[in-house]
Protein backbone atom coordinates (compact mmCIF):
# COMPACT_ATOMS: atom_id res chain seq x y z
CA UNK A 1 -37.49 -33.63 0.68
CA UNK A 2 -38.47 -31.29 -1.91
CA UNK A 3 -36.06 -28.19 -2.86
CA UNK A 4 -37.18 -24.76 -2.75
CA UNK A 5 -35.88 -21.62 -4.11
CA UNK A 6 -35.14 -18.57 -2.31
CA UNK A 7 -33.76 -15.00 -3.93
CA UNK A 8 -32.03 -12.71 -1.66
CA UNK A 9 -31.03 -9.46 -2.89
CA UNK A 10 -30.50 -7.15 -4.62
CA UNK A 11 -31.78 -5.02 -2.24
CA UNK A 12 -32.16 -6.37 1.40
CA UNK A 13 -31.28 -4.57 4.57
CA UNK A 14 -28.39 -7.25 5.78
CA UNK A 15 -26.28 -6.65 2.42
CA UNK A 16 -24.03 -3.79 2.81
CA UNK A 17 -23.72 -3.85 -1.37
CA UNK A 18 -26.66 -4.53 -4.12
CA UNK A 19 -26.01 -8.21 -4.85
CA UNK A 20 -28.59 -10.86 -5.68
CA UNK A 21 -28.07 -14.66 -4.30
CA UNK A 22 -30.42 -17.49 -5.15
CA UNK A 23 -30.43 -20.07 -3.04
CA UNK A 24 -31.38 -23.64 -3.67
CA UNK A 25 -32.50 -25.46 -0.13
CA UNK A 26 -33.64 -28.89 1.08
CA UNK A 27 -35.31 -27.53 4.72
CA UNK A 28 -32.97 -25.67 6.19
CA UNK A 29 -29.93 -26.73 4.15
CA UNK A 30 -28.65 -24.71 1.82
CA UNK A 31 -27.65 -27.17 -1.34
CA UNK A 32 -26.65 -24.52 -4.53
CA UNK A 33 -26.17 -21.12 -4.71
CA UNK A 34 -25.72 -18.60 -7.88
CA UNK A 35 -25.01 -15.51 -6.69
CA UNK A 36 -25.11 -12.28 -9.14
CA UNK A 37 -22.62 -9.16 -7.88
CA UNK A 38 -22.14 -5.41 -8.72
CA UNK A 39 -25.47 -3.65 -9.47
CA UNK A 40 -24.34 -0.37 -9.17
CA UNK A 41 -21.43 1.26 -9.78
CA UNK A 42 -20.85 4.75 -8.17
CA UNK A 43 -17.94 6.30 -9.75
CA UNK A 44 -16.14 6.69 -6.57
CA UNK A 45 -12.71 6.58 -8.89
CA UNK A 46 -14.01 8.55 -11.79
CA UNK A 47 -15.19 11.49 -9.27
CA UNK A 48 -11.76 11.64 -7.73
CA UNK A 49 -10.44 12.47 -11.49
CA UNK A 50 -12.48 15.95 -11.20
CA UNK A 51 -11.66 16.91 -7.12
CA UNK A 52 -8.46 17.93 -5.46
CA UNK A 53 -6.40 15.65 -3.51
CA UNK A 54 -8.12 17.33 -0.34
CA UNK A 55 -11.99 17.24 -1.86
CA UNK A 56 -11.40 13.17 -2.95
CA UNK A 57 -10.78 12.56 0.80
CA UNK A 58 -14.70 13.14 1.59
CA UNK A 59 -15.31 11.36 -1.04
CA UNK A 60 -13.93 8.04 -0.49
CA UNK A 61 -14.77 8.13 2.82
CA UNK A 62 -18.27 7.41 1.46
CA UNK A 63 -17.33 3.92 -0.24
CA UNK A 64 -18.84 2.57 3.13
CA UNK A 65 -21.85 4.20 5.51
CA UNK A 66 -20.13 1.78 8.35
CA UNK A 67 -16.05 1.67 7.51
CA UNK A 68 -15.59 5.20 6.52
CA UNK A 69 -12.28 5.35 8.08
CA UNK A 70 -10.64 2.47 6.23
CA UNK A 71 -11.09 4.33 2.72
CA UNK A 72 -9.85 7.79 3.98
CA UNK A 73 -7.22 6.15 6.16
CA UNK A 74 -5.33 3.95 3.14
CA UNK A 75 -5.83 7.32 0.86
CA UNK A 76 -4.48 9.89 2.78
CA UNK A 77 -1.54 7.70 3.38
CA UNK A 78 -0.86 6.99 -0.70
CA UNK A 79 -0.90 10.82 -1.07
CA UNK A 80 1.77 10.87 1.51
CA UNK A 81 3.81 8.15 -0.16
CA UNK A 82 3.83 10.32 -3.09
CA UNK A 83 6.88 12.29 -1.59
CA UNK A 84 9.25 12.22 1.72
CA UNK A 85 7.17 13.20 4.58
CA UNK A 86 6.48 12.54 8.13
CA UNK A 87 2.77 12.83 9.94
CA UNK A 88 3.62 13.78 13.33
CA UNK A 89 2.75 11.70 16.63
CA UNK A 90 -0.32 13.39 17.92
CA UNK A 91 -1.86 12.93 14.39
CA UNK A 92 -0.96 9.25 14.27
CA UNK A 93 -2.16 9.05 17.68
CA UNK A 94 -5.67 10.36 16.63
CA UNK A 95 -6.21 8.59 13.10
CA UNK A 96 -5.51 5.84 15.25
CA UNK A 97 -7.95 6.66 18.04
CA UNK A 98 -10.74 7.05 15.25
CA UNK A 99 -10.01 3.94 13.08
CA UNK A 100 -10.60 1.61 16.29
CA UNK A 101 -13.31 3.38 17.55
CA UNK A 102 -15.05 2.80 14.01
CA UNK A 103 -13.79 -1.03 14.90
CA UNK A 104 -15.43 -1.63 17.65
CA UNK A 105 -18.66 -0.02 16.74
CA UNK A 106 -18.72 -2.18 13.10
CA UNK A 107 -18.22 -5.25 15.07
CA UNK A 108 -21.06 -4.58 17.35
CA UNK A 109 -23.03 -3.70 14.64
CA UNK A 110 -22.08 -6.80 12.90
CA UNK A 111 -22.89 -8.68 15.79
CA UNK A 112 -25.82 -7.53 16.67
CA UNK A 113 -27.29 -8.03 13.03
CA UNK A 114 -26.31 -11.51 13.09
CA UNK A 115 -28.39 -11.87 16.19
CA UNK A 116 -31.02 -10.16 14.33
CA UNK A 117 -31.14 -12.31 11.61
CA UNK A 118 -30.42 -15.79 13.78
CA UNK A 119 -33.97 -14.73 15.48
CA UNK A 120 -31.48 -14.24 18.98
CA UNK A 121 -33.04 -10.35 19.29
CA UNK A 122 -31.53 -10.23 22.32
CA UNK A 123 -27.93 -9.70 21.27
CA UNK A 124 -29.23 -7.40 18.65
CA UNK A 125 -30.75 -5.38 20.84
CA UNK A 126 -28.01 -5.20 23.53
CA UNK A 127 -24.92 -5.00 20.85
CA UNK A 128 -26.55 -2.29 18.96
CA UNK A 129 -27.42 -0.62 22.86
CA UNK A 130 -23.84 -0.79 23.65
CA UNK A 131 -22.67 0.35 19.71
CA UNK A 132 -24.27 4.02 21.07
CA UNK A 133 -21.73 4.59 23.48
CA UNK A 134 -19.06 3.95 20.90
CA UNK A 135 -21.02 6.47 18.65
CA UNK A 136 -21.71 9.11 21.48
CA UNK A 137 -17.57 8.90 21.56
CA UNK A 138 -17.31 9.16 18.36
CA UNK A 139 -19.52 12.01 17.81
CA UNK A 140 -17.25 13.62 21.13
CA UNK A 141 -14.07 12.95 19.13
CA UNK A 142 -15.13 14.12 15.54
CA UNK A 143 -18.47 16.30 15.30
CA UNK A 144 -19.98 12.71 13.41
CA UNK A 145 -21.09 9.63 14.49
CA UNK A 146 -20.69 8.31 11.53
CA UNK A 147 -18.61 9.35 8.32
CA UNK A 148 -16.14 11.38 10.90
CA UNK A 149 -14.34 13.91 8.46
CA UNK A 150 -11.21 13.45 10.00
CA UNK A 151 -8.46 12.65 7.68
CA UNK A 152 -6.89 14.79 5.31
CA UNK A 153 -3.53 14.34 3.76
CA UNK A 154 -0.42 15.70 5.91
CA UNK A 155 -2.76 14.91 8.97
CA UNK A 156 -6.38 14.92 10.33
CA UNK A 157 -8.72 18.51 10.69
CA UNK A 158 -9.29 18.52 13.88
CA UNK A 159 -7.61 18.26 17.23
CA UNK A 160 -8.73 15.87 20.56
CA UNK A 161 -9.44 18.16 23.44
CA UNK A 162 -7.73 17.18 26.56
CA UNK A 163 -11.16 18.20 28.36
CA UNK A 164 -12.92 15.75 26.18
CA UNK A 165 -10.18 12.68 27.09
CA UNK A 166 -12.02 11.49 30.23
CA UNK A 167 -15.19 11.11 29.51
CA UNK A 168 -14.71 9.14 26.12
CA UNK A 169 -12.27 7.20 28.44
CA UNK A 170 -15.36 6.93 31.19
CA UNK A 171 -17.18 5.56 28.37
CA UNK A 172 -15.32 2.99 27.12
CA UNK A 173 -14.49 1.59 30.72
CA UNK A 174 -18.45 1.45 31.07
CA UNK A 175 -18.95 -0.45 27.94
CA UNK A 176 -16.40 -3.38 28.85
CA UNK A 177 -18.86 -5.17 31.68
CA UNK A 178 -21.45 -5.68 28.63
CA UNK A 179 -19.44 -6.28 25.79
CA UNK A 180 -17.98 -9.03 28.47
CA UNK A 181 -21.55 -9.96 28.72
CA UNK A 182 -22.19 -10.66 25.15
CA UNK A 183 -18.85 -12.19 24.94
CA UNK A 184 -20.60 -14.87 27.63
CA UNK A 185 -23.61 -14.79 25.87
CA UNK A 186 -22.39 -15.96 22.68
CA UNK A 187 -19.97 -18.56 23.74
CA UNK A 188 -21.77 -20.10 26.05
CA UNK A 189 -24.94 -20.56 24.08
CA UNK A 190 -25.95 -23.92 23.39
CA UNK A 191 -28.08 -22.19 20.53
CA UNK A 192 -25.93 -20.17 18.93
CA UNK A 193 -23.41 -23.17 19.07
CA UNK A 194 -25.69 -25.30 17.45
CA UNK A 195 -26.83 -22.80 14.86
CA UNK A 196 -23.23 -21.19 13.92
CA UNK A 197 -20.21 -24.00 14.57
CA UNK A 198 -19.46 -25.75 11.29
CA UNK A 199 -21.55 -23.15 9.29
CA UNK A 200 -19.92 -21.17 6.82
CA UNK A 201 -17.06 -23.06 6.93
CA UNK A 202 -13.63 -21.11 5.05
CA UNK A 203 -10.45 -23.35 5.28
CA UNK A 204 -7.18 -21.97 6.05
CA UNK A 205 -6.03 -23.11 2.27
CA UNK A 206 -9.72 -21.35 1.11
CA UNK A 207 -9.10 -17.77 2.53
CA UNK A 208 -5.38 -17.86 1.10
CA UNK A 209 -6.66 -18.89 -2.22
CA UNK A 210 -10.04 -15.98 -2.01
CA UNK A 211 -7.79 -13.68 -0.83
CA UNK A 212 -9.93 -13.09 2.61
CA UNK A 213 -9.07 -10.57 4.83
CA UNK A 214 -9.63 -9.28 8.52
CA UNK A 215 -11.78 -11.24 10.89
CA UNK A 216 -13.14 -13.59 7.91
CA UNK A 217 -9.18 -14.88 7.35
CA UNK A 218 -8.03 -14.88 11.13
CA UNK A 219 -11.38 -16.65 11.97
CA UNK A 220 -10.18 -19.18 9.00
CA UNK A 221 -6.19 -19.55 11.35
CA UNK A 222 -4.63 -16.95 8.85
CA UNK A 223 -2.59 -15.25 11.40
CA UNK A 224 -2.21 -11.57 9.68
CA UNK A 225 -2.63 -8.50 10.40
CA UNK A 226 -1.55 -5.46 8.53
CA UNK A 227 -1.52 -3.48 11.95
CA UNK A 228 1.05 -5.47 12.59
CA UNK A 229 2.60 -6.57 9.53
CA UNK A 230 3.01 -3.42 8.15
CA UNK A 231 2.72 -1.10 11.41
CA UNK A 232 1.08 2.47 10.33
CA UNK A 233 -0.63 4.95 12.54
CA UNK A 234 0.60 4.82 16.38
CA UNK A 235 -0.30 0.54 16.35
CA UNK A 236 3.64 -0.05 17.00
CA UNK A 237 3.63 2.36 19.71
CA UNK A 238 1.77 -0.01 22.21
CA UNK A 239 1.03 -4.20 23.21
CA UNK A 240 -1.86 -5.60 21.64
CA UNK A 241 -3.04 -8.96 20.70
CA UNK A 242 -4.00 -9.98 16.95
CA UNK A 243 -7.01 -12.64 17.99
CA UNK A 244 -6.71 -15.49 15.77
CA UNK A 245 -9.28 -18.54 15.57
CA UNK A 246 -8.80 -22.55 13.73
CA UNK A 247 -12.56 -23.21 13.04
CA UNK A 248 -13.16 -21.10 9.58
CA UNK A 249 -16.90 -21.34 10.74
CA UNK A 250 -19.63 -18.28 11.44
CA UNK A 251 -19.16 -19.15 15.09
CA UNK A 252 -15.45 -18.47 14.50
CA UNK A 253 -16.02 -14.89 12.41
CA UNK A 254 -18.23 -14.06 15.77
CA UNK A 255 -15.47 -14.76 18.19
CA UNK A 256 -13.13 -13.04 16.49
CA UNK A 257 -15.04 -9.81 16.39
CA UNK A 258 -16.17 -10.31 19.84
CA UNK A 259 -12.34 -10.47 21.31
CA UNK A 260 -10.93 -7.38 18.87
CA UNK A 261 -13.33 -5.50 20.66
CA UNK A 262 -11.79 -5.80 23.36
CA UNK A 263 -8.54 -5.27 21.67
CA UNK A 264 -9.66 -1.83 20.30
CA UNK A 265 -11.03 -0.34 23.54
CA UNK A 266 -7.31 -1.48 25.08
CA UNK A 267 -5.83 0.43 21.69
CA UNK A 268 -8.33 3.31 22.58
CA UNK A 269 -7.47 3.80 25.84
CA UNK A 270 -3.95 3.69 25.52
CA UNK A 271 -3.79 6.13 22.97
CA UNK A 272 -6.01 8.49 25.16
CA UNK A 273 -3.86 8.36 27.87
CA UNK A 274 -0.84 8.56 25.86
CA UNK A 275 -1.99 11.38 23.45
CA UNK A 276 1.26 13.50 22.95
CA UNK A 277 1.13 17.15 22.20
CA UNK A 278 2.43 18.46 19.02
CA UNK A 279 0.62 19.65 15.37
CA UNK A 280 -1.97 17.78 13.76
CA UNK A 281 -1.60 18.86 10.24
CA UNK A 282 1.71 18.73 8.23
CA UNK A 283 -0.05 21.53 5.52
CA UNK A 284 0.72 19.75 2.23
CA UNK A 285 0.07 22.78 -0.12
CA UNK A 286 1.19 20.46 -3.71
CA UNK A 287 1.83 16.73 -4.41
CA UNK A 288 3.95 16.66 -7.05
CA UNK A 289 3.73 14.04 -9.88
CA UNK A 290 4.20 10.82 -8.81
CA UNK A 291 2.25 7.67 -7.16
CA UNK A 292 1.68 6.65 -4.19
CA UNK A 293 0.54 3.29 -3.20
CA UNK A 294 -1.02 2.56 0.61
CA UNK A 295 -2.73 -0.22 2.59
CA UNK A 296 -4.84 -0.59 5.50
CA UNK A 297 -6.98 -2.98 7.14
CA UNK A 298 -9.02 -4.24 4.21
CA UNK A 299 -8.16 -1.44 2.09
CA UNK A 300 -5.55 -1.16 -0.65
CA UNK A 301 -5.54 2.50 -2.81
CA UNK A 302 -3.16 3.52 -5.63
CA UNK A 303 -2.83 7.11 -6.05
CA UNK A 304 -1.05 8.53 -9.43
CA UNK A 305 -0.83 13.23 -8.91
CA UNK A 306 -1.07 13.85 -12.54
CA UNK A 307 -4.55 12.20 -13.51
CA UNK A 308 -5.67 12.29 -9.88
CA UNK A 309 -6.91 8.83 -10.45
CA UNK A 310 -7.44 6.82 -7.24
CA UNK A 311 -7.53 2.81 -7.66
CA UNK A 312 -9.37 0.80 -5.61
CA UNK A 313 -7.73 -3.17 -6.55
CA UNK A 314 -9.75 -4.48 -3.63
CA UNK A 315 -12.60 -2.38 -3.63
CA UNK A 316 -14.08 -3.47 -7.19
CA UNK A 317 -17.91 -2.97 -6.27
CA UNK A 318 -17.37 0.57 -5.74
């Protein structure tokens, strides 16, 4: 069988960054790939020289259109690393509230582009269908449905109102009977099993090595979790399961998304219920000179107060 080349990239709708991949098939087999990274650079860490430690807040939150709370999250907490202080509760309880919210609603839209691009529209069009109720809470909780402005150092900007607690808690309970319907619909799928089980395959030894993180490395048996590891944010003030999968395979990466959705919408509930009352802004009015270090989820950020220079060690395409 004859190979064929196929360039992907740099610009295509599926890639979240500009990066060019040629591939080298026989049929459907993929036999070589060279793959060609960092087209643009956007200055994310330069700009931050020039802003306040409030202004750089808005904009690292833009180093992703889909995780904007992972950047803002791990920043605001290096500022606050800088010196002795304590966020209060109902703060924690809302950063929290917004980072797995923005979870479930990148899973789903992770999911449903992998249906997309599998030819399965169905769970495209379903996943993204349910990904609107996440947003509609979203946009209840924040003003946004996307790129939420939440976070500031000391705290977030704005407070949950307890009027507003039911129905995001309404919708979440009415999402759970579909995303358990997906949930089916993948698993069960003879297709998807034949198209995504030993694909993609990341070894345990591979994703220590790469340095993988999240659902790729728990998909690949890695069993860590910085919610956990490191507890931040109100994570250690409830029971929830880190989901954890052998395989290392695309079908894996799917399941693990699939079940952490569920995970979030328990988080996201509890911390709705459990909301306590209290400030939501500590009012940092200086940092002094110093630097702060932070991580969460996939995120890690140095901060240093003199140069305002924010570091992004894991974050080298922005």
């Amino acid at each position: 069988m004859g190979r064929t080349i196929i360039p992907i990239g740099p610009y295509h709708p599926l890639q979240e960054e500009p990066e060019f991949f040629t591939l080298t098939v026989e049929g459907e087999t993929v036999v070589d790939i060279d793959m060609r990274m960092g087209y643009n650079h956007r200055g994310i860490e330069k700009l931050s020289e020039m802003k306040t430690f409030e202004n750089s807040t808005f904009v690292v939150e833009r180093i992703c259109g889909i995780c904007c709370t992972s950047q803002p999250f791990a920043y605001t907490r290096a500022v606050e690393d800088i010196f002795p202080m304590e966020v209060t509760m109902r703060a924690k309880y809302i950063r929290t509230i917004i980072a797995e919210g923005e979870r479930i609603h990148s899973h789903l839209l992770w999911l449903g582009l992998a249906g997309h691009f599998l030819g399965y529209n169905t769970v495209y069009m379903w996943a993204w269908k349910l990904r609107e109720e996440i947003l509609d809470v979203m946009e209840i909780l924040s003003g946004n449905r996307n790129a939420y402005a939440m976070f500031k150092p000391g705290g977030v900007r704005r407070d949950i109102k307890s009027e507003d607690i039911p129905i995001c808690l309404k919708k979440i309970d009415s999402i759970l009977p579909t995303l358990d319907m997906l949930k089916k619909a993948v698993l069960d799928d003879p297709v998807l099993h034949a198209r995504l089980k030993g694909v993609g395959v990341m070894s345990y030894k591979e994703a220590i090595d790469f340095s993988a993180l999240g659902p790729t490395s728990r998909a690949s048996g890695v069993a860590r979790d910085v919610r956990k590891d490191s507890p931040y944010g109100a994570y250690q003030e409830m029971e929830w399961d880190m989901i954890v999968t052998r395989n290392g395979d695309v079908f894996d990466k799917a399941v693990v998304r699939i079940l952490e959705s569920f995970e979030s919408a328990k988080i996201l509930k509890y911390c709705l219920n459990n909301i306590p009352d209290g400030e939501i802004d500590a009012k940092i009015k200086d940092i002094p000179p110093g630097e702060g270090i932070s991580l969460e989820s996939n995120t890690l950020v140095i901060f240093n107060s003199v140069s305002m220079l924010i570091s992004f060690p894991c974050l080298r395409k922005s």
